[in-house]
C-alpha atoms as a PDB file:
ATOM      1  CA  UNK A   1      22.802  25.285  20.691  1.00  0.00           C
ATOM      2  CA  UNK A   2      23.986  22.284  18.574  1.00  0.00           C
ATOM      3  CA  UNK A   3      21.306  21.150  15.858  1.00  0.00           C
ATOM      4  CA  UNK A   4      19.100  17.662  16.514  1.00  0.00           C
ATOM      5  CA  UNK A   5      19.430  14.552  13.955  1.00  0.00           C
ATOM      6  CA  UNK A   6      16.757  12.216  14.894  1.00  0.00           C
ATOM      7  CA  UNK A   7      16.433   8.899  12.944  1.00  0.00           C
ATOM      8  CA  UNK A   8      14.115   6.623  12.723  1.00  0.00           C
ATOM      9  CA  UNK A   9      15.134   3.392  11.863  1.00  0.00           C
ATOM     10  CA  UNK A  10      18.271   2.058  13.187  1.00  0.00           C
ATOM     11  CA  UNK A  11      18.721  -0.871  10.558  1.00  0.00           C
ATOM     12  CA  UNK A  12      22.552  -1.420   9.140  1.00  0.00           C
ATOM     13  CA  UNK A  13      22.386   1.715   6.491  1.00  0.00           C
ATOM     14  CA  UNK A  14      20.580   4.550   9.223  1.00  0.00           C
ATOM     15  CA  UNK A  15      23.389   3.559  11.467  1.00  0.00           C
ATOM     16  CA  UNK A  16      26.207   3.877   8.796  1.00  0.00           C
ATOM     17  CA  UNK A  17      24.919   7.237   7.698  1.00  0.00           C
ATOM     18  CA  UNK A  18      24.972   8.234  11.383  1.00  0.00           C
ATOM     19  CA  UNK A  19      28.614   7.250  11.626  1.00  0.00           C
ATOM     20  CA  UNK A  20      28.856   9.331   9.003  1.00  0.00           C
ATOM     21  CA  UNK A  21      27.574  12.020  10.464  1.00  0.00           C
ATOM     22  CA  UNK A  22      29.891  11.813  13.445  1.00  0.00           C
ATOM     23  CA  UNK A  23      32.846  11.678  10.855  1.00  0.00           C
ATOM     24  CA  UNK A  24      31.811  14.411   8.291  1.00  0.00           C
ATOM     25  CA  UNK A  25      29.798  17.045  11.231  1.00  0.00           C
ATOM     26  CA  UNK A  26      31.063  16.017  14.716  1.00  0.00           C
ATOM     27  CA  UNK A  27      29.820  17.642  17.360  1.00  0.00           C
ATOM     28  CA  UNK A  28      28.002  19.819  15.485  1.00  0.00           C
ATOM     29  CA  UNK A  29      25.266  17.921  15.985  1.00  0.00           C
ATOM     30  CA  UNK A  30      23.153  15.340  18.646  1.00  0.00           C
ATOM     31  CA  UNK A  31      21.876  12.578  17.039  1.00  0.00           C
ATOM     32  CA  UNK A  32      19.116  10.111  18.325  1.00  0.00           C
ATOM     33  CA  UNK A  33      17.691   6.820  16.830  1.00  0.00           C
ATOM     34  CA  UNK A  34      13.997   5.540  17.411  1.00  0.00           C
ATOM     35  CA  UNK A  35      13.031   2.179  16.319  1.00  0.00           C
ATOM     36  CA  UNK A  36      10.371   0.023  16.712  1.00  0.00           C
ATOM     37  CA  UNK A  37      12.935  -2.684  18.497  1.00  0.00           C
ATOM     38  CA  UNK A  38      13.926  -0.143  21.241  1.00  0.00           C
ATOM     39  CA  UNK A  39      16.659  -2.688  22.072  1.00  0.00           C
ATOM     40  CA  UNK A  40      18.355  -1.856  18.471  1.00  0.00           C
ATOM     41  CA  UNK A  41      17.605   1.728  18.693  1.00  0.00           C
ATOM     42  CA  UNK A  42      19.619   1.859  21.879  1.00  0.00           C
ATOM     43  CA  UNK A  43      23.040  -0.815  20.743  1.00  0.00           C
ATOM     44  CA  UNK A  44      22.936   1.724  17.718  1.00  0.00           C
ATOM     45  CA  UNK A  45      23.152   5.033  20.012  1.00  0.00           C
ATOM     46  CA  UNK A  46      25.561   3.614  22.626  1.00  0.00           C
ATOM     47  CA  UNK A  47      28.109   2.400  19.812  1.00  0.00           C
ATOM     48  CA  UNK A  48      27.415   6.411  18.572  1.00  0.00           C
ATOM     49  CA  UNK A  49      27.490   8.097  21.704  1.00  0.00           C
ATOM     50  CA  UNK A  50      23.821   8.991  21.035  1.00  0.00           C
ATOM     51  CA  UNK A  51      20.401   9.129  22.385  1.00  0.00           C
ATOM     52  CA  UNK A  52      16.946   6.937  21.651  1.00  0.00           C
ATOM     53  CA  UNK A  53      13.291   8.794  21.437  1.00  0.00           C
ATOM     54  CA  UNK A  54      10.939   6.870  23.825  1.00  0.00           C
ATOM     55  CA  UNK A  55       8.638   7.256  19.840  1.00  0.00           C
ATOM     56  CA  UNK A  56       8.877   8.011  16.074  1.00  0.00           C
ATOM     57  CA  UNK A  57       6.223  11.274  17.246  1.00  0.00           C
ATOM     58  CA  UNK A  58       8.755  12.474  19.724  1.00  0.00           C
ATOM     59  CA  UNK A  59      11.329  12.104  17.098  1.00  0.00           C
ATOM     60  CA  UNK A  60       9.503  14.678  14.834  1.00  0.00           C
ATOM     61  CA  UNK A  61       9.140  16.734  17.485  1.00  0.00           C
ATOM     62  CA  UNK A  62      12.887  17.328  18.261  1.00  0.00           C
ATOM     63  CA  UNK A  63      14.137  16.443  15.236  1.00  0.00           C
ATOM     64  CA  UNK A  64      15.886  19.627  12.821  1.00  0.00           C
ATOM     65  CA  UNK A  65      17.275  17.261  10.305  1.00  0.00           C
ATOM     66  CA  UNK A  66      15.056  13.709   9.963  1.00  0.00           C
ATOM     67  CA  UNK A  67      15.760  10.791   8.723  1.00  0.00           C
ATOM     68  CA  UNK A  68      13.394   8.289   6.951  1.00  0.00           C
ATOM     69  CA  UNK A  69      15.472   4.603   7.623  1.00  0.00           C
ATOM     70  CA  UNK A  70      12.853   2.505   6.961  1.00  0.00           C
ATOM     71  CA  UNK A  71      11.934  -0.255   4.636  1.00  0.00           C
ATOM     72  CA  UNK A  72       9.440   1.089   1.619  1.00  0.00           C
ATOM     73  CA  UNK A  73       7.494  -1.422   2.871  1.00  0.00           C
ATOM     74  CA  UNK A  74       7.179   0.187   6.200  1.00  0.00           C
ATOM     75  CA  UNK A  75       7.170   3.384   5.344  1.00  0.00           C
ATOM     76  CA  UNK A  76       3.332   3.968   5.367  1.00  0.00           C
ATOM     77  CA  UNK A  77       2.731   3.243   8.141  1.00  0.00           C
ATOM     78  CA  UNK A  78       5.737   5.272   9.901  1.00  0.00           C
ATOM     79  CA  UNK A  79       4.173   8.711   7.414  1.00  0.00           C
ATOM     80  CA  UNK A  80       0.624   8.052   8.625  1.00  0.00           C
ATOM     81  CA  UNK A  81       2.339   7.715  12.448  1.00  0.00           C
ATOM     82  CA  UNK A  82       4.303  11.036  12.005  1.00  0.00           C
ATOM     83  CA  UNK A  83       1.636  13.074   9.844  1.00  0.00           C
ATOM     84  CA  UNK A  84       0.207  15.137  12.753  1.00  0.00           C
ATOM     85  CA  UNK A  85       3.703  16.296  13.978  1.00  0.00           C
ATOM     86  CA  UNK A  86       4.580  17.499  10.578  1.00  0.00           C
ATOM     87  CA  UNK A  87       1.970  19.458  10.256  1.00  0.00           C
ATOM     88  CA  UNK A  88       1.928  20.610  13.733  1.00  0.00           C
ATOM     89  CA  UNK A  89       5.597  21.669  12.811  1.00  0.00           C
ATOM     90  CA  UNK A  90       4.171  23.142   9.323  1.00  0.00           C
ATOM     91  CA  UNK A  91       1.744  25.568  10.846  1.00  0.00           C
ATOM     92  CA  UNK A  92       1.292  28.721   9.946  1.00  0.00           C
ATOM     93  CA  UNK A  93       3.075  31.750  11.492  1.00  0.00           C
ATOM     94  CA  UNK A  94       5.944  29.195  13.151  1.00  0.00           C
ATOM     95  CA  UNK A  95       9.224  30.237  12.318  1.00  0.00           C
ATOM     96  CA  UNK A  96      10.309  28.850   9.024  1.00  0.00           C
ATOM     97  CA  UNK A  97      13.949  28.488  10.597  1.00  0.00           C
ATOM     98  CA  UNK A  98      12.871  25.694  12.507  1.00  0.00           C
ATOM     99  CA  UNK A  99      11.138  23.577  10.122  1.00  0.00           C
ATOM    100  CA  UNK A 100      12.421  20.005   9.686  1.00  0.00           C
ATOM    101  CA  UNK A 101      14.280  18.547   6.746  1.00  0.00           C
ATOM    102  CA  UNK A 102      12.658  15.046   5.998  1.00  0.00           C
ATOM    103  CA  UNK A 103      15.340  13.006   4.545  1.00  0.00           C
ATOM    104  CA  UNK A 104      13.872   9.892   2.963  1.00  0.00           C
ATOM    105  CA  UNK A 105      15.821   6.880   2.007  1.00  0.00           C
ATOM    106  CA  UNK A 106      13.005   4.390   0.639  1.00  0.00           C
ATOM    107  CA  UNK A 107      13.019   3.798  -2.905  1.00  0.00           C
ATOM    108  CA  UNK A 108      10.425   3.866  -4.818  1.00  0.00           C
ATOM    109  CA  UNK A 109       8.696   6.709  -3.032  1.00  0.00           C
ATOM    110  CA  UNK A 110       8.538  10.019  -4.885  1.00  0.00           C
ATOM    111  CA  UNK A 111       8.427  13.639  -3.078  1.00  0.00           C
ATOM    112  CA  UNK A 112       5.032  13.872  -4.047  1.00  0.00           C
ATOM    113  CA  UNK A 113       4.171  10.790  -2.963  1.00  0.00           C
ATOM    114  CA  UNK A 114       5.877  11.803   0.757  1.00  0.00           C
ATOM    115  CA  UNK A 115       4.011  14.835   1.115  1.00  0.00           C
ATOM    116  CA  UNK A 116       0.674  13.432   0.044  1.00  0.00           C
ATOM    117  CA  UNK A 117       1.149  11.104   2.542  1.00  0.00           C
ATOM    118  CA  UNK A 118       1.748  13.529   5.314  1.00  0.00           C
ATOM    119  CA  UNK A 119      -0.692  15.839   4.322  1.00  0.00           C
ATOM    120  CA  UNK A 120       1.405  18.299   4.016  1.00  0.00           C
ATOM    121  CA  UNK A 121       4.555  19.961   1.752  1.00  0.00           C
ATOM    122  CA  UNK A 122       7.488  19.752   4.299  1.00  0.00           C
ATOM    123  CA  UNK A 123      11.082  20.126   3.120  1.00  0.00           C
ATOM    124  CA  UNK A 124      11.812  16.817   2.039  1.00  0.00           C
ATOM    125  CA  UNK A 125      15.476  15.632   0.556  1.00  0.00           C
ATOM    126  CA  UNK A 126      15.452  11.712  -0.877  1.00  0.00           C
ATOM    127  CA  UNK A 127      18.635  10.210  -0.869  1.00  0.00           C
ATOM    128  CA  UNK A 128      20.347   6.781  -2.217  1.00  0.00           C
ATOM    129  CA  UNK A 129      23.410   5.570  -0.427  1.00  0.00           C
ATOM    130  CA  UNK A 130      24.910   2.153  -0.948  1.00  0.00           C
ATOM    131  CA  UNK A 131      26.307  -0.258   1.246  1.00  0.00           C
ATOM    132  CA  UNK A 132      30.007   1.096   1.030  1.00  0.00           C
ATOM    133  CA  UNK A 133      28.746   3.694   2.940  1.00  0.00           C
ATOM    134  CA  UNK A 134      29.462   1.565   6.125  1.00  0.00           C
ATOM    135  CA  UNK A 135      33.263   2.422   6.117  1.00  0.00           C
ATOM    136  CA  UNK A 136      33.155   5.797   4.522  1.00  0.00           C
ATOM    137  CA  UNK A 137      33.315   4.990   0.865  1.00  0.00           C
ATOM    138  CA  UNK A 138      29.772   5.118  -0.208  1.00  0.00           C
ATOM    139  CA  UNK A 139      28.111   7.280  -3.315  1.00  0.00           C
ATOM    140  CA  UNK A 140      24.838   9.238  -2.070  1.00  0.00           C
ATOM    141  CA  UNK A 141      22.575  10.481  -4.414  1.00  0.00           C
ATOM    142  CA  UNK A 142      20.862  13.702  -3.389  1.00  0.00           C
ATOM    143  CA  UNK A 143      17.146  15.183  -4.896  1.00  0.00           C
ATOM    144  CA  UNK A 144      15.943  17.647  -3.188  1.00  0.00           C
ATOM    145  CA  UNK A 145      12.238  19.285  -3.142  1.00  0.00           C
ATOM    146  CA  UNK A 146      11.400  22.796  -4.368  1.00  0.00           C
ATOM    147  CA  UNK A 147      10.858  23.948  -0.550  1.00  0.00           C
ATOM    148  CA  UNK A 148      14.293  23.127   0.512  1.00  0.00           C
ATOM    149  CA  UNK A 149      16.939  26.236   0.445  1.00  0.00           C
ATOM    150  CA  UNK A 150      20.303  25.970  -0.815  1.00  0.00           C
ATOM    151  CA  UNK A 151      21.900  26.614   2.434  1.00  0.00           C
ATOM    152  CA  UNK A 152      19.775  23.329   3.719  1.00  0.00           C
ATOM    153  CA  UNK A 153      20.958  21.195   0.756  1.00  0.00           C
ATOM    154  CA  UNK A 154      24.351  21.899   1.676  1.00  0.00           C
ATOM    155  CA  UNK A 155      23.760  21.415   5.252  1.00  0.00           C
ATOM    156  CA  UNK A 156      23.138  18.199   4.134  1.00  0.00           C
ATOM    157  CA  UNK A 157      26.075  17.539   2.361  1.00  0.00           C
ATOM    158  CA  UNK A 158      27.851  18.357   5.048  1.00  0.00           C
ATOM    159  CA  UNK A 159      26.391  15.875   7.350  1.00  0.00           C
ATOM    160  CA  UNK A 160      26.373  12.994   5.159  1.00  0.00           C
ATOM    161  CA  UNK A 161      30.293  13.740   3.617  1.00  0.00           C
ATOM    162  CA  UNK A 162      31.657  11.252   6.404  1.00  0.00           C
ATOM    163  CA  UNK A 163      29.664   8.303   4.791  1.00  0.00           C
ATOM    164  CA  UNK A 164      31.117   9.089   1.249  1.00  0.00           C
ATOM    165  CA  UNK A 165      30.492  10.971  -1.896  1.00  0.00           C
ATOM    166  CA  UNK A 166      27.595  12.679  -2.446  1.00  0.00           C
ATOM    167  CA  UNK A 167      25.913  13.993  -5.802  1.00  0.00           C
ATOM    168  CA  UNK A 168      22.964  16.054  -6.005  1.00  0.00           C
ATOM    169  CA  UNK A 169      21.014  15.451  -9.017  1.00  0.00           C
ATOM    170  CA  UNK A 170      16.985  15.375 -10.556  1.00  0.00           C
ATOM    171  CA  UNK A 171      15.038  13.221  -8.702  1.00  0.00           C
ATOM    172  CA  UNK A 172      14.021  11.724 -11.612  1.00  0.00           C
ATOM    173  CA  UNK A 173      17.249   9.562 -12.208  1.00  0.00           C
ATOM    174  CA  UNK A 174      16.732   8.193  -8.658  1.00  0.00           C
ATOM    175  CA  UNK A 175      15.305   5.280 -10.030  1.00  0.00           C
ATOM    176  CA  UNK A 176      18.223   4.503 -12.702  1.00  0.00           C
ATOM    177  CA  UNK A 177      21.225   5.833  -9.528  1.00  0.00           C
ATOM    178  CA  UNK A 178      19.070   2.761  -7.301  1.00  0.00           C
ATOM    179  CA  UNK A 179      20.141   0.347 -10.098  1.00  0.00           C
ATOM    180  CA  UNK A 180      23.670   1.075 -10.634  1.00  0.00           C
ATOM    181  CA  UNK A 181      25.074   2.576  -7.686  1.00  0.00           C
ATOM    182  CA  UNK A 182      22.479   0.642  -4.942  1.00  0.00           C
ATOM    183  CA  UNK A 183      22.300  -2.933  -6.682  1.00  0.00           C
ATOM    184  CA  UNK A 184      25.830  -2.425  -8.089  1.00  0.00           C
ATOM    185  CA  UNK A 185      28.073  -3.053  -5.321  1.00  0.00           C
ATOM    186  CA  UNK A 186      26.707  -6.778  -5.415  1.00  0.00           C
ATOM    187  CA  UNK A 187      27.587  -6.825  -8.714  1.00  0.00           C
ATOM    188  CA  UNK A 188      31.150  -5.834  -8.178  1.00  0.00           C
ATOM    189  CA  UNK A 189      31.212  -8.570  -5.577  1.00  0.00           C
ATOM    190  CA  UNK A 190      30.404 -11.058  -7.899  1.00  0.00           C
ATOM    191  CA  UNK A 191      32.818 -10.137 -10.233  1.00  0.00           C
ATOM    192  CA  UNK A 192      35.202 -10.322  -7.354  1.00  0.00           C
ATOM    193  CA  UNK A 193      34.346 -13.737  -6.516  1.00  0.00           C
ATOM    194  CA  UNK A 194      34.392 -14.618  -9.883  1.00  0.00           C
ATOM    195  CA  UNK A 195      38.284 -13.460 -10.179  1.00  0.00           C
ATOM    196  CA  UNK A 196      39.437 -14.776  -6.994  1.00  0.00           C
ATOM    197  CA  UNK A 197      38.055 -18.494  -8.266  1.00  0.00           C
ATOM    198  CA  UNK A 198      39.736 -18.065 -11.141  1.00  0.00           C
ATOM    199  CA  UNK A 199      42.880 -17.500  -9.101  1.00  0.00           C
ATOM    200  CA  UNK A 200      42.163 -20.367  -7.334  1.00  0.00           C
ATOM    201  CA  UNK A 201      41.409 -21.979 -10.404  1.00  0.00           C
ATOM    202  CA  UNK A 202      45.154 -21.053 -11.863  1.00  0.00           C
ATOM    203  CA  UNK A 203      46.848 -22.764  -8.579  1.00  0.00           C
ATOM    204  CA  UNK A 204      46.935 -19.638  -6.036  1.00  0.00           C
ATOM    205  CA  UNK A 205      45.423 -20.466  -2.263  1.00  0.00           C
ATOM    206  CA  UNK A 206      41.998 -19.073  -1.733  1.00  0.00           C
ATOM    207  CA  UNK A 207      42.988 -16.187   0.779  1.00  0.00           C
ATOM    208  CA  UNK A 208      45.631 -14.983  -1.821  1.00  0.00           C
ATOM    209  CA  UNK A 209      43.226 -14.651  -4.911  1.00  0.00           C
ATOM    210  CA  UNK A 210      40.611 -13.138  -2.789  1.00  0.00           C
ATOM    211  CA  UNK A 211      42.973 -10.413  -1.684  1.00  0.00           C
ATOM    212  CA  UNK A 212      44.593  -9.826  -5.337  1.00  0.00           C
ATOM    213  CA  UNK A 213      41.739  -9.776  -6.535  1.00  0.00           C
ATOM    214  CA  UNK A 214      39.566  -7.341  -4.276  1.00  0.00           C
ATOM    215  CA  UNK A 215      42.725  -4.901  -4.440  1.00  0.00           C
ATOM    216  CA  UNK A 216      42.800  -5.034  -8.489  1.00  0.00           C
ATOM    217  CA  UNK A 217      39.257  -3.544  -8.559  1.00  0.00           C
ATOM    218  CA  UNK A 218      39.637  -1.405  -6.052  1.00  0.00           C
ATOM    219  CA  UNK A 219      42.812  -0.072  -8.022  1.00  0.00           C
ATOM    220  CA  UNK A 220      41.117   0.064 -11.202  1.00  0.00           C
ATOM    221  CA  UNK A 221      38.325   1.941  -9.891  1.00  0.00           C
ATOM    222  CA  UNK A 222      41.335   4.322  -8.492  1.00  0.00           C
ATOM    223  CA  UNK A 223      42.681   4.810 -12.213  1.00  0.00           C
ATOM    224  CA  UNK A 224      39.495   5.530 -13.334  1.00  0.00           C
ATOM    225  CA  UNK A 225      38.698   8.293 -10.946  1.00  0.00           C
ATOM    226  CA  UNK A 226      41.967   9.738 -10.162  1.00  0.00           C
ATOM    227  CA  UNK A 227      43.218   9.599 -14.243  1.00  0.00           C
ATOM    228  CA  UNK A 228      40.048  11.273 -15.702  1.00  0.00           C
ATOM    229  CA  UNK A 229      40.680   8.064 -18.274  1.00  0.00           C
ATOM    230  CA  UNK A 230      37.935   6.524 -20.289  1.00  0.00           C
ATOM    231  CA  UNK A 231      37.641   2.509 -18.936  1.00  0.00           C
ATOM    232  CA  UNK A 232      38.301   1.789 -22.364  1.00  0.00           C
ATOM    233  CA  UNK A 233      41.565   3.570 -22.822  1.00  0.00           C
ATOM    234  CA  UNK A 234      42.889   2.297 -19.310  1.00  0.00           C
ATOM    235  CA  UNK A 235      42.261  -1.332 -20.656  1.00  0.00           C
ATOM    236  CA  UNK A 236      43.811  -0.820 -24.297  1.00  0.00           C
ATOM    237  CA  UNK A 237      47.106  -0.007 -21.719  1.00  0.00           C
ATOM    238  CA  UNK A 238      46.689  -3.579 -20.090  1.00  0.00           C
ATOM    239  CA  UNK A 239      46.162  -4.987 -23.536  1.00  0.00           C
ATOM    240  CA  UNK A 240      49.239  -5.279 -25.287  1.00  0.00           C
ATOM    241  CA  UNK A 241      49.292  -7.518 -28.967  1.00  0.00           C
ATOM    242  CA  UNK A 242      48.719 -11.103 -29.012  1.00  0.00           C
ATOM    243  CA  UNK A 243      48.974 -11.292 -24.644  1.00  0.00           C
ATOM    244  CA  UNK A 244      47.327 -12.829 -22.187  1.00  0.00           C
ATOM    245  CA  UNK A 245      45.105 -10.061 -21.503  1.00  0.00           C
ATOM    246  CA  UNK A 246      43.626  -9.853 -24.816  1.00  0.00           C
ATOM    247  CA  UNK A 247      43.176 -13.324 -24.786  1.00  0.00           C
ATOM    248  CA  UNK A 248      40.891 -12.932 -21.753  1.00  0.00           C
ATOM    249  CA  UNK A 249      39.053 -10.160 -22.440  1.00  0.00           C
ATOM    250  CA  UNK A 250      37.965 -12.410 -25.955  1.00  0.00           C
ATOM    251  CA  UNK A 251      36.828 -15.122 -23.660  1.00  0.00           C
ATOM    252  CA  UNK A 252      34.382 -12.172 -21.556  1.00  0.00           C
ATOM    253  CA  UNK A 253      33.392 -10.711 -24.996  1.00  0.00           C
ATOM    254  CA  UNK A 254      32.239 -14.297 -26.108  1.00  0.00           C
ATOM    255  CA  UNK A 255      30.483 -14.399 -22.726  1.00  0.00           C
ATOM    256  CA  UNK A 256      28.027 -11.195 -23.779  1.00  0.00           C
ATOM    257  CA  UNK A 257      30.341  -9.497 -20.331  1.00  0.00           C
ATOM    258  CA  UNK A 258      29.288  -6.120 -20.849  1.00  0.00           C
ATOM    259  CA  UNK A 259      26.195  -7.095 -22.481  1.00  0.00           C
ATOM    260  CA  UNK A 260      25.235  -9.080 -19.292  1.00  0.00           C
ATOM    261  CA  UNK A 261      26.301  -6.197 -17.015  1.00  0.00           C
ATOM    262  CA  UNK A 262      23.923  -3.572 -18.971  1.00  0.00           C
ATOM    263  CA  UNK A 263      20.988  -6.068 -18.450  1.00  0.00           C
ATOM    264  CA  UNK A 264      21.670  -6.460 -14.988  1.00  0.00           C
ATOM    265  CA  UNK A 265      21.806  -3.077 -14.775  1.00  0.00           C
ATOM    266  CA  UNK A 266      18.510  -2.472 -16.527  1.00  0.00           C
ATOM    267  CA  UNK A 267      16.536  -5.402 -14.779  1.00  0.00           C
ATOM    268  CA  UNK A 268      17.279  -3.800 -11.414  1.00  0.00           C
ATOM    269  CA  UNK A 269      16.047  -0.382 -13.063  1.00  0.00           C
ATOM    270  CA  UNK A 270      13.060  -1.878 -14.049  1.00  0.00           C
ATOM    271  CA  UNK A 271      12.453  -3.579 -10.382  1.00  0.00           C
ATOM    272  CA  UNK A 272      12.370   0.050  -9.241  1.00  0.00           C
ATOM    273  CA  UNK A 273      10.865   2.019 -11.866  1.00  0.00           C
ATOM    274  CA  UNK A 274       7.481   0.198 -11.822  1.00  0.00           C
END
């Protein structure tokens, strides 16, 4: 009997993790959305081949592996909403086998501060993706709670592999993974603007310098990953004596560059970490 994915929430980064899903686990599973806008819930399951739960209660029900794909804002109200089928779920003498996994996606909301919610100490796994999870490339952040077994973590893993990389670490650097890896693809994008106008800037057409320069950082991200390299030794190879390159990277050092970046970095930290 395949296992049950139920998600609740069927907003841009539930539905790319459930593509992932379908990628990384295939049929191991069924997978159903429920959403407040039953009309989204059910365009995200048709383009998936899944289901919709008439509820979020009937969802927790079924559900083996549960995902949380809601707003932090919103996710109060969806705890308090699911709190009696948890601990329906939780009682004792049921077979620990067939206790959920909670997988939570809201920043800004602790373990503890799940399970005090629910009134309860379910298995519960917080996660970070980032929006490059949508084709596959995304970096997932895994914490897990004390109550979840090893062979659940990696069940996990498993299921989310199709929507990118995933790291398990303390849930404790949640927080500081939100800011760089969550906030930092609109940082890259930035950057890629940035380059691209200065293409444009330097006489190429627009559609050019956008393309040269999204495929420059995705190849310098490459040599970083696939070289082992320190960023620093990969650009001492770009910058030979007295060339253009050096010349440039002055102009960003006179611009505070990596200063700036750290900052951003560390305001977005600080926007979560409150």
């Amino acid at each position: 009997m395949r296992r049950t994915i139920a998600c609740i929430g069927s907003g841009n980064m539930g539905v790319a993790l459930m593509q992932g899903a379908v990628r990384g686990a295939g049929g191991s599973y069924s997978i159903s959305f429920t959403d407040r806008d039953q009309a989204k819930a059910a365009a995200a399951a048709k383009a998936l081949g899944a289901s919709v739960y008439a509820s979020n209660t009937e969802a927790v029900a079924q559900g083996d592996v549960i995902f949380l794909a809601v707003k932090p804002q919103v996710l109060a109200v969806v705890l308090e909403e699911i709190a009696p089928g948890i601990q329906d779920r939780l009682t004792p003498g049921t077979d620990s086998r067939t206790e959920p996994i909670l997988v939570s996606l809201a920043p800004g909301w602790s373990i503890k501060r799940i399970q005090e919610a629910l009134g309860a100490q379910p298995r519960i796994i917080r996660i970070m993706p980032n929006t490059p999870a949508l084709i596959g490339q995304g970096l997932i952040a895994l914490a897990a709670s004390p109550e979840v077994p090893p062979a659940q973590i990696a069940e996990l893993e498993h299921i989310l592999s199709g929507a990118g990389i995933v790291d398990i670490l303390d849930e404790q650097y949640l927080d500081a993974v939100t800011a760089l890896s969550g906030s930092g693809p609109a940082f890259v994008y930035l950057f890629i603007e940035a380059l691209a106008d200065g293409g444009v800037r330097s006489g190429l057409s627009r559609d050019k310098a956008l393309r040269y320069a999204a495929q420059t950082v995705l190849g310098a991200a490459a040599m970083v990953k696939e070289t082992g390299k320190h960023p620093g030794e990969l650009k001492d190879m770009v910058a030979s004596p007295g060339g253009a390159t050096i010349a440039g990277l002055a102009v960003l050092e006179q611009g505070a560059f990596r200063g700036t970046v750290m900052n951003a970095v560390d305001a977005a930290w600080k926007r979560f970490s409150q």
